[in-house]
Every structure is written in C-alpha cells, then in structure tokens.
N, C-alpha and C. Protein backbone atom coordinates (compact mmCIF):
# COMPACT_ATOMS: atom_id res chain seq x y z
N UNK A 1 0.84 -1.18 0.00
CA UNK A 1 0.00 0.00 0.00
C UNK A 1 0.89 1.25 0.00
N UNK A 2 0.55 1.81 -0.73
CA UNK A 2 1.18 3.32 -0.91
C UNK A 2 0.39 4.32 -0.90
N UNK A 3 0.65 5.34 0.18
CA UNK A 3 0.00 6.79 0.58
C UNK A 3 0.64 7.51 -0.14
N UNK A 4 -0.48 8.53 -0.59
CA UNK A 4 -0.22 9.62 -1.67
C UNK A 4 0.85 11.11 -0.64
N UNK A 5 1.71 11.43 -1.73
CA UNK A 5 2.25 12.17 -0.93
C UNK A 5 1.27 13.59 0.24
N UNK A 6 0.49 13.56 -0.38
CA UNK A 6 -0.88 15.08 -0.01
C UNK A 6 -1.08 14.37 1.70
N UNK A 7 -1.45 12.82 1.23
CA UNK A 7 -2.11 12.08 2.52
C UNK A 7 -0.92 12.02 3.86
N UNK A 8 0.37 11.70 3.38
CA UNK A 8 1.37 11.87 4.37
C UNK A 8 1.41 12.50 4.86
N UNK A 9 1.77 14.21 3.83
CA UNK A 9 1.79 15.22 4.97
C UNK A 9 0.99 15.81 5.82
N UNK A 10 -0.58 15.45 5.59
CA UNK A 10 -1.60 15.56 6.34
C UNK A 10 -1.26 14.42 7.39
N UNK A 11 -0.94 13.58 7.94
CA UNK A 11 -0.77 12.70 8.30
C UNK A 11 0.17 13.13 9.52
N UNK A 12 1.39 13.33 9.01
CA UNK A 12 2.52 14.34 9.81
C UNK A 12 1.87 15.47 10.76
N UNK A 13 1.37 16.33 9.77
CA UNK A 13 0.78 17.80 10.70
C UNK A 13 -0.12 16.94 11.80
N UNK A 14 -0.99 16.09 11.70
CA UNK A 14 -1.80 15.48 13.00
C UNK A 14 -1.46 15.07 13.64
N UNK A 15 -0.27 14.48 13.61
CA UNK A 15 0.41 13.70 14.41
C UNK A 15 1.32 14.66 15.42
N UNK A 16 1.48 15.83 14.67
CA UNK A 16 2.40 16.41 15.44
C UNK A 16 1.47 17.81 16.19
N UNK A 17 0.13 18.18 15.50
CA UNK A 17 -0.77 18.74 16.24
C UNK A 17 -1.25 17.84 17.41
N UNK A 18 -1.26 16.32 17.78
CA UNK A 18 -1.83 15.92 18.78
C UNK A 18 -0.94 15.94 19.72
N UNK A 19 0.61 15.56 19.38
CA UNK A 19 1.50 16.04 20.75
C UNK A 19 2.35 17.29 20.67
N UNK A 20 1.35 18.28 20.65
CA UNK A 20 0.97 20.04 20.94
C UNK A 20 2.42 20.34 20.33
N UNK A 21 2.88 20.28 19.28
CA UNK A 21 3.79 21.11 18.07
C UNK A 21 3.32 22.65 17.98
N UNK A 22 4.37 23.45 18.20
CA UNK A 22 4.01 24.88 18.04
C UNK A 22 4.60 25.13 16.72
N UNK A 23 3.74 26.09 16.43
CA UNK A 23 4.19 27.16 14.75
C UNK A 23 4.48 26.12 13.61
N UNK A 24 3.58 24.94 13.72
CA UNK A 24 3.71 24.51 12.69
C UNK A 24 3.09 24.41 11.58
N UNK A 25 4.52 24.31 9.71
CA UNK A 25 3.94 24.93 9.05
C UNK A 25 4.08 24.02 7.91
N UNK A 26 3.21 23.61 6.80
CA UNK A 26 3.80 22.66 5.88
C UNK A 26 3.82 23.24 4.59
N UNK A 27 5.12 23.00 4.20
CA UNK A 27 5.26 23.74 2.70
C UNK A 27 5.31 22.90 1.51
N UNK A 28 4.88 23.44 0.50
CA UNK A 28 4.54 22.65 -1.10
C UNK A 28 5.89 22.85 -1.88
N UNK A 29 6.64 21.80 -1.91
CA UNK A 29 7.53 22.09 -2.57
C UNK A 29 7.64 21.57 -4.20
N UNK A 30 6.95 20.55 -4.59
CA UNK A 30 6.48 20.50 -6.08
C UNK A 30 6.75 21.55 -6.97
N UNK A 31 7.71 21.27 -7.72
CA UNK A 31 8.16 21.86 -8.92
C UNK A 31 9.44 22.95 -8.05
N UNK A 32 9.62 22.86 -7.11
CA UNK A 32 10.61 23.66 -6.56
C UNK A 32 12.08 23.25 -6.11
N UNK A 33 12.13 21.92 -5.59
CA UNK A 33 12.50 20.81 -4.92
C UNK A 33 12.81 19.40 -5.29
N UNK A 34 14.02 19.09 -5.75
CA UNK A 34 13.74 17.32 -6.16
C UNK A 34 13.95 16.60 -4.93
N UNK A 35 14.00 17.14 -3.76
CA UNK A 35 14.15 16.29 -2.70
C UNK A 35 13.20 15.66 -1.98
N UNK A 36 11.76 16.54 -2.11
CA UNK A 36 10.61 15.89 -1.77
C UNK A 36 9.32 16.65 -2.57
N UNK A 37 8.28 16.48 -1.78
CA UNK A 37 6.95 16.95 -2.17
C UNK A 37 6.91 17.96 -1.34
N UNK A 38 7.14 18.39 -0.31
CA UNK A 38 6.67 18.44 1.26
C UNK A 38 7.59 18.67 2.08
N UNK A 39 7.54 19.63 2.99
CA UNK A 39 8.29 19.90 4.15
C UNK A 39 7.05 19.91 5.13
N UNK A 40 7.53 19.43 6.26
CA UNK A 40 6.61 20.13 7.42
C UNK A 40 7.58 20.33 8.41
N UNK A 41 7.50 21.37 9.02
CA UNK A 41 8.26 21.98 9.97
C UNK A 41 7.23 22.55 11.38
N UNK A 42 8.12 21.98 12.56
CA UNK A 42 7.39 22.66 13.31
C UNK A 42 8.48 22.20 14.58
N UNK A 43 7.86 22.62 15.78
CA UNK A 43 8.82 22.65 17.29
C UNK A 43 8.10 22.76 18.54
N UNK A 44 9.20 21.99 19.44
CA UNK A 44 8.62 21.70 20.49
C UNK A 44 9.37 22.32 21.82
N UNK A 45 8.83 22.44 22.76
CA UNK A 45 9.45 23.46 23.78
C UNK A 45 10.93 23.15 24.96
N UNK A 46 10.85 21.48 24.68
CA UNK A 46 11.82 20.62 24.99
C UNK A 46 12.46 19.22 24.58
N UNK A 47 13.06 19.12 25.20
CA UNK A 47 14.15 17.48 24.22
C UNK A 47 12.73 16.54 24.23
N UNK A 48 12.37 16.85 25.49
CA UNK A 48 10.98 15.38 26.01
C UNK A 48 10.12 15.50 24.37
N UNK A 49 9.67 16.71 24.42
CA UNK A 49 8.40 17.16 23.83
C UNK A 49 9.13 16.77 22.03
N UNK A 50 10.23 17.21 21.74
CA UNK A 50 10.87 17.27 20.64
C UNK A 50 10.61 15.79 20.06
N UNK A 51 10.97 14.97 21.20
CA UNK A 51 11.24 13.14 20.93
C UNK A 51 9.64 13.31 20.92
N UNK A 52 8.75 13.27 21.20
CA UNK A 52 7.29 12.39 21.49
C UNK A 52 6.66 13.36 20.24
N UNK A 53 7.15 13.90 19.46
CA UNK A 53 6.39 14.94 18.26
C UNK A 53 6.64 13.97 17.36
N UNK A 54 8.40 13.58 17.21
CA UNK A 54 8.77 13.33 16.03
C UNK A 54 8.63 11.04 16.19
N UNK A 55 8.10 11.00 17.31
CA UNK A 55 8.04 9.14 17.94
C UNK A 55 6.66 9.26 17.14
N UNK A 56 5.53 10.10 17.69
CA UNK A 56 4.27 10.15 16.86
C UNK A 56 3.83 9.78 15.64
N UNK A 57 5.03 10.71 14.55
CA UNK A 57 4.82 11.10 13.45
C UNK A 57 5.17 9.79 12.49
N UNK A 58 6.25 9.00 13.15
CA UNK A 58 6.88 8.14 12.68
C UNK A 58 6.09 6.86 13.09
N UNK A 59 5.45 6.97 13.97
CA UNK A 59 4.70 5.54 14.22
C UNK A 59 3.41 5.43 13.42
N UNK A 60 2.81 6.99 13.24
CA UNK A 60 1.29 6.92 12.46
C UNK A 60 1.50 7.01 10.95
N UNK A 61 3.23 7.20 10.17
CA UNK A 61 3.19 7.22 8.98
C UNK A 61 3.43 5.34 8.44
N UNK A 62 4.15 4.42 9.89
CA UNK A 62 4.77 3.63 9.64
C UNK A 62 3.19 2.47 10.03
N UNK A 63 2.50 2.79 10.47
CA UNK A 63 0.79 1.95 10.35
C UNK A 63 0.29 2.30 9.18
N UNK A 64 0.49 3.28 8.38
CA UNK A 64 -0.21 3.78 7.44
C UNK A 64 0.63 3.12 6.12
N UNK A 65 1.77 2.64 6.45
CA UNK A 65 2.66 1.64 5.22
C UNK A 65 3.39 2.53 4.53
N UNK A 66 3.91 3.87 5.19
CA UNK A 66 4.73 4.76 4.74
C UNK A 66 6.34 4.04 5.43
N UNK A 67 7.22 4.10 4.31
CA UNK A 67 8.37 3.54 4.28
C UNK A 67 9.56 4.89 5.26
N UNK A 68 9.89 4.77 6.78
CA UNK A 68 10.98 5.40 6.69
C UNK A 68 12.28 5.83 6.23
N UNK A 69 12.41 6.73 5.89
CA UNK A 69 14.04 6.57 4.97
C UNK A 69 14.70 7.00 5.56
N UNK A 70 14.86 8.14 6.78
CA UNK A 70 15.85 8.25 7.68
C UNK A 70 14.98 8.86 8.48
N UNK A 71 16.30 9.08 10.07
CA UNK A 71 15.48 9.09 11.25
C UNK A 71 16.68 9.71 11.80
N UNK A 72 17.08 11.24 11.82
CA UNK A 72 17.95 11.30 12.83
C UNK A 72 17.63 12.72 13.47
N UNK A 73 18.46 12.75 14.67
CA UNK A 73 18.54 13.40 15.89
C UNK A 73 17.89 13.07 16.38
N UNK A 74 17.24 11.96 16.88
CA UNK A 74 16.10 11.64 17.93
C UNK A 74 17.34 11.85 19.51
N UNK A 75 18.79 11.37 19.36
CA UNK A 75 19.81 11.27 20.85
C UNK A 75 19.71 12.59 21.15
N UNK A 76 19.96 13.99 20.88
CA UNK A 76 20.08 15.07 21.31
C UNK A 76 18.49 16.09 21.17
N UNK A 77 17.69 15.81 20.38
CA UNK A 77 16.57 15.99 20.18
C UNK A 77 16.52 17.61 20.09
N UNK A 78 17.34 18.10 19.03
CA UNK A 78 17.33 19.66 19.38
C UNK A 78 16.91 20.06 17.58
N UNK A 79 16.90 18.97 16.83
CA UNK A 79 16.58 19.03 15.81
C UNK A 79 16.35 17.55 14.90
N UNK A 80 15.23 17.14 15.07
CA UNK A 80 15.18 15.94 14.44
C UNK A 80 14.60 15.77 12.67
N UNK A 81 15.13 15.15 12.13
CA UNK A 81 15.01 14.75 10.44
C UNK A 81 14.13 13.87 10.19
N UNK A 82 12.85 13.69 10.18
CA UNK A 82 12.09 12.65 9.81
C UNK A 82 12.32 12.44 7.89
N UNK A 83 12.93 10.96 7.27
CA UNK A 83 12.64 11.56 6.02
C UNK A 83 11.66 10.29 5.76
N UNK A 84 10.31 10.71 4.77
CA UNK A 84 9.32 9.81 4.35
C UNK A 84 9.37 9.66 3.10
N UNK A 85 10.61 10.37 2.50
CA UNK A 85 10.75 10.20 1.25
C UNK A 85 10.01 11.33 0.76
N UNK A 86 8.64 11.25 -0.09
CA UNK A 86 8.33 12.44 -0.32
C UNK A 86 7.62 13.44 0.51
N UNK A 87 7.83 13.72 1.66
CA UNK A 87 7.68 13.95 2.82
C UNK A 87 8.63 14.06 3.70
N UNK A 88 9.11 15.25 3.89
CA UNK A 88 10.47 15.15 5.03
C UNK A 88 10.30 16.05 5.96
N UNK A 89 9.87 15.75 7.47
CA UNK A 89 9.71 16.62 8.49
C UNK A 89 10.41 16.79 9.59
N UNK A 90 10.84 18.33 9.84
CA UNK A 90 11.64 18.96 10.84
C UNK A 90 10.56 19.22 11.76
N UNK A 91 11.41 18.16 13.48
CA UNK A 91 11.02 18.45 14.46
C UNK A 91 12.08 19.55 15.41
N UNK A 92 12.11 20.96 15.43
CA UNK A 92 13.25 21.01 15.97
C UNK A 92 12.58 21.38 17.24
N UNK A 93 14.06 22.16 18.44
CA UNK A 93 13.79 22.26 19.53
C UNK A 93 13.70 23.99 19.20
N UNK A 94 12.48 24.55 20.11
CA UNK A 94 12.58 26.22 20.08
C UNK A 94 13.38 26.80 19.52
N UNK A 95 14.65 26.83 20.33
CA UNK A 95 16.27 27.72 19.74
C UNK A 95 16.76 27.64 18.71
N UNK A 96 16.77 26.38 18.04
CA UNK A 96 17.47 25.73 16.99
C UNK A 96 16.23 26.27 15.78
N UNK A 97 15.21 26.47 16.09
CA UNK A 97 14.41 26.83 14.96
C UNK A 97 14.54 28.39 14.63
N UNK A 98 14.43 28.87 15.53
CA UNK A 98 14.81 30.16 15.32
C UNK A 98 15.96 31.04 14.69
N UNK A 99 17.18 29.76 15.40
CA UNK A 99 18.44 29.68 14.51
C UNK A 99 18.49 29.69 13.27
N UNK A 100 18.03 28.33 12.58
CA UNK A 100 18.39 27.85 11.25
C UNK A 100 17.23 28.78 10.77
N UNK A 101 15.92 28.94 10.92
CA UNK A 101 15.06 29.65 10.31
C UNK A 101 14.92 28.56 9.02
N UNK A 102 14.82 27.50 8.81
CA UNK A 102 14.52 27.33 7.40
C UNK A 102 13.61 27.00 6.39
N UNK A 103 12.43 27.80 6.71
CA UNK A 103 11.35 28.17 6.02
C UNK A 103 11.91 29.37 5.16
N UNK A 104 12.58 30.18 5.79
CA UNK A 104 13.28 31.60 4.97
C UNK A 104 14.09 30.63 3.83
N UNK A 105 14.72 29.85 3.88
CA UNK A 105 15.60 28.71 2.83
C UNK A 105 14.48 29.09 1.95
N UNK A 106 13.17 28.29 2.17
CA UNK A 106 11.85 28.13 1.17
C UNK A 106 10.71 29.16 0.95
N UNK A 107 11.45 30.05 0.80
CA UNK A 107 10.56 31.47 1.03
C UNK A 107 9.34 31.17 -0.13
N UNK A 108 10.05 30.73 -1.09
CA UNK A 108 9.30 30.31 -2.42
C UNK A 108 8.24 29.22 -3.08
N UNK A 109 8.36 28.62 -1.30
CA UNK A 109 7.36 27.43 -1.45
C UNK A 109 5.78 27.95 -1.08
N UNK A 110 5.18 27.24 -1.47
CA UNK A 110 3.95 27.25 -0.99
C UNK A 110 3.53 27.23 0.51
N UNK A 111 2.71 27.99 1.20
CA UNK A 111 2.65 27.28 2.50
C UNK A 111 1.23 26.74 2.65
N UNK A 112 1.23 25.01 2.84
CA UNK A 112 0.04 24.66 2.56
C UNK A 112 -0.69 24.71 3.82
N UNK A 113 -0.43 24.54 5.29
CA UNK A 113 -0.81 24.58 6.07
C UNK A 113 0.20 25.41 7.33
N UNK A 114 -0.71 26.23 8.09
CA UNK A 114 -0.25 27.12 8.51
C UNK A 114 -0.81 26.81 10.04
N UNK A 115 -0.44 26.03 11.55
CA UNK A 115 -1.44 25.78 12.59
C UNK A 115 -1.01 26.67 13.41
C-alpha cells in the first residue's frame, strides 16, 4: 500500500498537532524541490516534547505503510530529520528553529498549512 504524498503530509501535521507542536507549518515544494513533495516543519518546547512529536509522526506514517528513509537526531533531540521520502519533516527544539530559520531557505514554497 502506498499513501499519496498530499495524505502523508496531512498525516505528519496530525500527528504532530496531537503532541501540541508549536508554529507549525507545511510547505509545497512540487516543482521547486527534487528532494521531496513536502516539508513540514514545526517545534517543540523541549528534548521530552521534541522526541514524542517526532516518535508520533513516525509511528502513524509507519501503520499507514509509509516507508521510513531516515530518522535522525532523535539522541540530542534539538533538531530531528524525519525523512518519508516524499515527505520530510523537521522536528526542531525552540532555539534551533529560530536559529536555522529554514522556512526563509523556502521562502518560495507554498505554505500549505499554517497551525
């Protein structure tokens, strides 16, 4: 079974709206991007909160028969990489988002969802 990329990243944003993700935002990257479809970006207020956003996201894409392709920073949890392939979501921690800023990277994307 294969989920459409639209369905993933809807998939992601819920997962990470149910364990309370702040400012999160998902961008359309189609025709912009050969790296995915999809960004979703969003953050959590601590390492705890950072890990149980991005444990969520990865358990409700991986019932749904979405294939993980990588999985890192879950040890320091100050910025984690979910990649779903066409779907790749940043869990970072507060500071580190503010840091990298990298929605400004994608100024040019679409923003499909805005919570």
């Amino acid at each position: 079974m294969t989920i459409q990329p639209e369905a993933l990243m809807k998939l992601a944003v819920d997962a990470a709206e149910d364990k309370k993700a702040l400012n999160l935002v998902a961008l359309n990257l189609i025709g912009i991007s050969l790296i995915s479809d999809y960004f979703v970006i969003c953050h959590g207020n601590s390492e705890t909160q950072v890990q149980a956003i991005a444990t969520e996201i990865r358990k409700r894409a991986e019932e749904q028969g979405a294939r993980l392709r990588g999985l890192e920073g879950m040890d320091t949890a100050r910025w984690v990489l979910i990649d779903l392939g066409d779907v790749v979501v940043h869990v970072f921690h507060r500071d580190e988002r503010e840091y990298y800023n990298i929605e400004r990277l994608w100024s040019d994307a679409k923003v499909v969802e805005r919570v």
